[in-house]
Protein backbone atom coordinates (compact mmCIF):
# COMPACT_ATOMS: atom_id res chain seq x y z
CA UNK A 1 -56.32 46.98 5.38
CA UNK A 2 -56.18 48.85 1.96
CA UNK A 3 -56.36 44.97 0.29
CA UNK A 4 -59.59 44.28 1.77
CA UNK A 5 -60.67 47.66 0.97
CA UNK A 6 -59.60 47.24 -2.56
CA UNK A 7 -61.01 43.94 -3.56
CA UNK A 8 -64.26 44.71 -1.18
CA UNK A 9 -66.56 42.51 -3.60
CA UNK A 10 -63.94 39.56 -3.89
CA UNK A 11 -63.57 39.19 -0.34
CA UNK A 12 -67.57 39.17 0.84
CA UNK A 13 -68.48 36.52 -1.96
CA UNK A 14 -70.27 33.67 -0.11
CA UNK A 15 -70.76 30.27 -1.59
CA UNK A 16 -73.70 28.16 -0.21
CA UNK A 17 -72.23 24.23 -0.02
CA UNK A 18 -74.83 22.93 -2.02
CA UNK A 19 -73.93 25.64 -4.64
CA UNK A 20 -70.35 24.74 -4.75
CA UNK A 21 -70.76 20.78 -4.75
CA UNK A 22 -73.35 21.85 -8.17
CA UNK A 23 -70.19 23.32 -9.62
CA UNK A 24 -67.75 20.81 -8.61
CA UNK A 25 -70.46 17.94 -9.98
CA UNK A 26 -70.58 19.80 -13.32
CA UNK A 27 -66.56 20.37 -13.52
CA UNK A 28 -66.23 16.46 -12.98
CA UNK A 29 -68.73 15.40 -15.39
CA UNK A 30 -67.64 17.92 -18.14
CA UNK A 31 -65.47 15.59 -20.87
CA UNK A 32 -67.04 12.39 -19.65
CA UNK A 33 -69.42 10.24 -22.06
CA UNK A 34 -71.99 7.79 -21.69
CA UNK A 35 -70.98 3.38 -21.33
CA UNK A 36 -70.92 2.41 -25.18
CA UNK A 37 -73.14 -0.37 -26.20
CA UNK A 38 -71.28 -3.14 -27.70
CA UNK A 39 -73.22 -5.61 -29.85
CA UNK A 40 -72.12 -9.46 -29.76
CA UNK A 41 -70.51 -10.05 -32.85
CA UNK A 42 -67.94 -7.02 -31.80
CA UNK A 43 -67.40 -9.03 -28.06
CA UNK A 44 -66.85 -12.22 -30.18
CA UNK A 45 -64.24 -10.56 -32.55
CA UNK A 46 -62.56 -8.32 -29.30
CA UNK A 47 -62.39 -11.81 -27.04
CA UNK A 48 -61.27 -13.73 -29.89
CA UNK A 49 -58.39 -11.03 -30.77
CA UNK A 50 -57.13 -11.48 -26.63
CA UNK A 51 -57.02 -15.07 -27.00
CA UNK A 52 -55.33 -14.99 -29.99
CA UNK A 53 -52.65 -12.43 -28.87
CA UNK A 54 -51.77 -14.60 -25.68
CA UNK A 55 -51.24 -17.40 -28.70
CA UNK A 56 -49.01 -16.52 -30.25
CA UNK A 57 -47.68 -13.40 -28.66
CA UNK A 58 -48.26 -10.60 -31.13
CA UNK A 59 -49.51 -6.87 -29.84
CA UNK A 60 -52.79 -5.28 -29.68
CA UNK A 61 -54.16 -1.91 -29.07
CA UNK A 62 -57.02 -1.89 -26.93
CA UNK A 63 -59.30 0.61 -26.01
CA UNK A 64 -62.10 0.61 -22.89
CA UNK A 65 -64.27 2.36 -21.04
CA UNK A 66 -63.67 3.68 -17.42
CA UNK A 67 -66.74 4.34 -15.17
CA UNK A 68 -66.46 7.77 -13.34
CA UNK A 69 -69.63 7.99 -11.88
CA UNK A 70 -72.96 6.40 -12.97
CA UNK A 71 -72.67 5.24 -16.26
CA UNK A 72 -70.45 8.14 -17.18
CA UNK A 73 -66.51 8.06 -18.06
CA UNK A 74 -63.37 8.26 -20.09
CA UNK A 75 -61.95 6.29 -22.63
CA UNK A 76 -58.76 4.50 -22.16
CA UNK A 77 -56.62 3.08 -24.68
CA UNK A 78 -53.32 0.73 -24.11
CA UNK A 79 -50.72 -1.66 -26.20
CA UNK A 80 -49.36 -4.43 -25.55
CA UNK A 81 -49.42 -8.56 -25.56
CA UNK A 82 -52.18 -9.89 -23.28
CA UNK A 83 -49.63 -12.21 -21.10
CA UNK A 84 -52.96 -13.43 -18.53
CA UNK A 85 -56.27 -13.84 -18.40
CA UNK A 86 -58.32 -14.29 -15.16
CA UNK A 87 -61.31 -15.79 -16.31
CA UNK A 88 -62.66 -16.12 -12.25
CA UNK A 89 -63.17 -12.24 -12.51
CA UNK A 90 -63.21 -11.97 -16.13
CA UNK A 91 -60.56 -9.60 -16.83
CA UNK A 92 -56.79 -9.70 -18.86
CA UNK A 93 -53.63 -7.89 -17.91
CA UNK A 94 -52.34 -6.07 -20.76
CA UNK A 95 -48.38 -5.80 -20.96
CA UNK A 96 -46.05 -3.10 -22.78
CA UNK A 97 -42.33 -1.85 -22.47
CA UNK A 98 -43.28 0.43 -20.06
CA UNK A 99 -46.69 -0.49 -17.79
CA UNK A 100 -49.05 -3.45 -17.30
CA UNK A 101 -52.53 -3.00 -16.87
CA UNK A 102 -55.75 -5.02 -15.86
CA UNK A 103 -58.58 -4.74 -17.74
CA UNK A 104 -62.08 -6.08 -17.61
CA UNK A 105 -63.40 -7.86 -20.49
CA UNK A 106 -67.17 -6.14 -20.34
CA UNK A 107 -65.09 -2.97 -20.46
CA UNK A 108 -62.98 -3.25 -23.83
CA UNK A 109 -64.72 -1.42 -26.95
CA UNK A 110 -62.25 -2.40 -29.56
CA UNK A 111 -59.30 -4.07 -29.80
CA UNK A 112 -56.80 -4.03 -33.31
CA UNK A 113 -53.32 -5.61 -34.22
């Protein structure tokens, strides 16, 4: 009894839902960033650079975008040698020492040896 008594103000706060989904929204979109625009002659150079590395089997860094909500996300970077390409859904799997990953060719943002 002496808690409640003690922390009197703590213990009546009320949070309306829609308040708390507001602050939940804002906590999620804090750190993200909008979908980069990437003009053609960077695609062209990027697609080229994945062909090139399933060639002849030398490793790239790669970094892409991942969509959080709406048009806002994270950047994710990887290394590796691109060992497939899916060309039916347009995407590569990137493979390292330690993880393989899929990744979607309207996605990447840059890619270096």
């Amino acid at each position: 009894m002496g808690r409640k008594i003690d922390d009197l103000f703590g213990s009546m706060r009320m949070i309306l839902p829609e308040h708390k989904a507001e602050i939940q929204r804002m906590n999620a979109e804090r750190g993200l960033v909008e979908r980069p625009v990437v003009d053609e002659i960077d695609f062209d150079e990027n697609c080229f650079r994945i062909y090139d590395s399933t060639q002849y089997d030398y490793a790239i860094h790669v970094k892409w975008f991942r969509e959080v909500r709406s048009g806002l996300g994270v950047y994710e970077t990887a290394w590796g040698v691109v060992k497939e390409i899916d060309a039916s859904n347009r995407r590569f799997r990137l493979v390292s020492d330690w993880d393989s990953v899929w990744i979607r060719v309207e996605d990447v943002v840059s890619v270096t040896k």
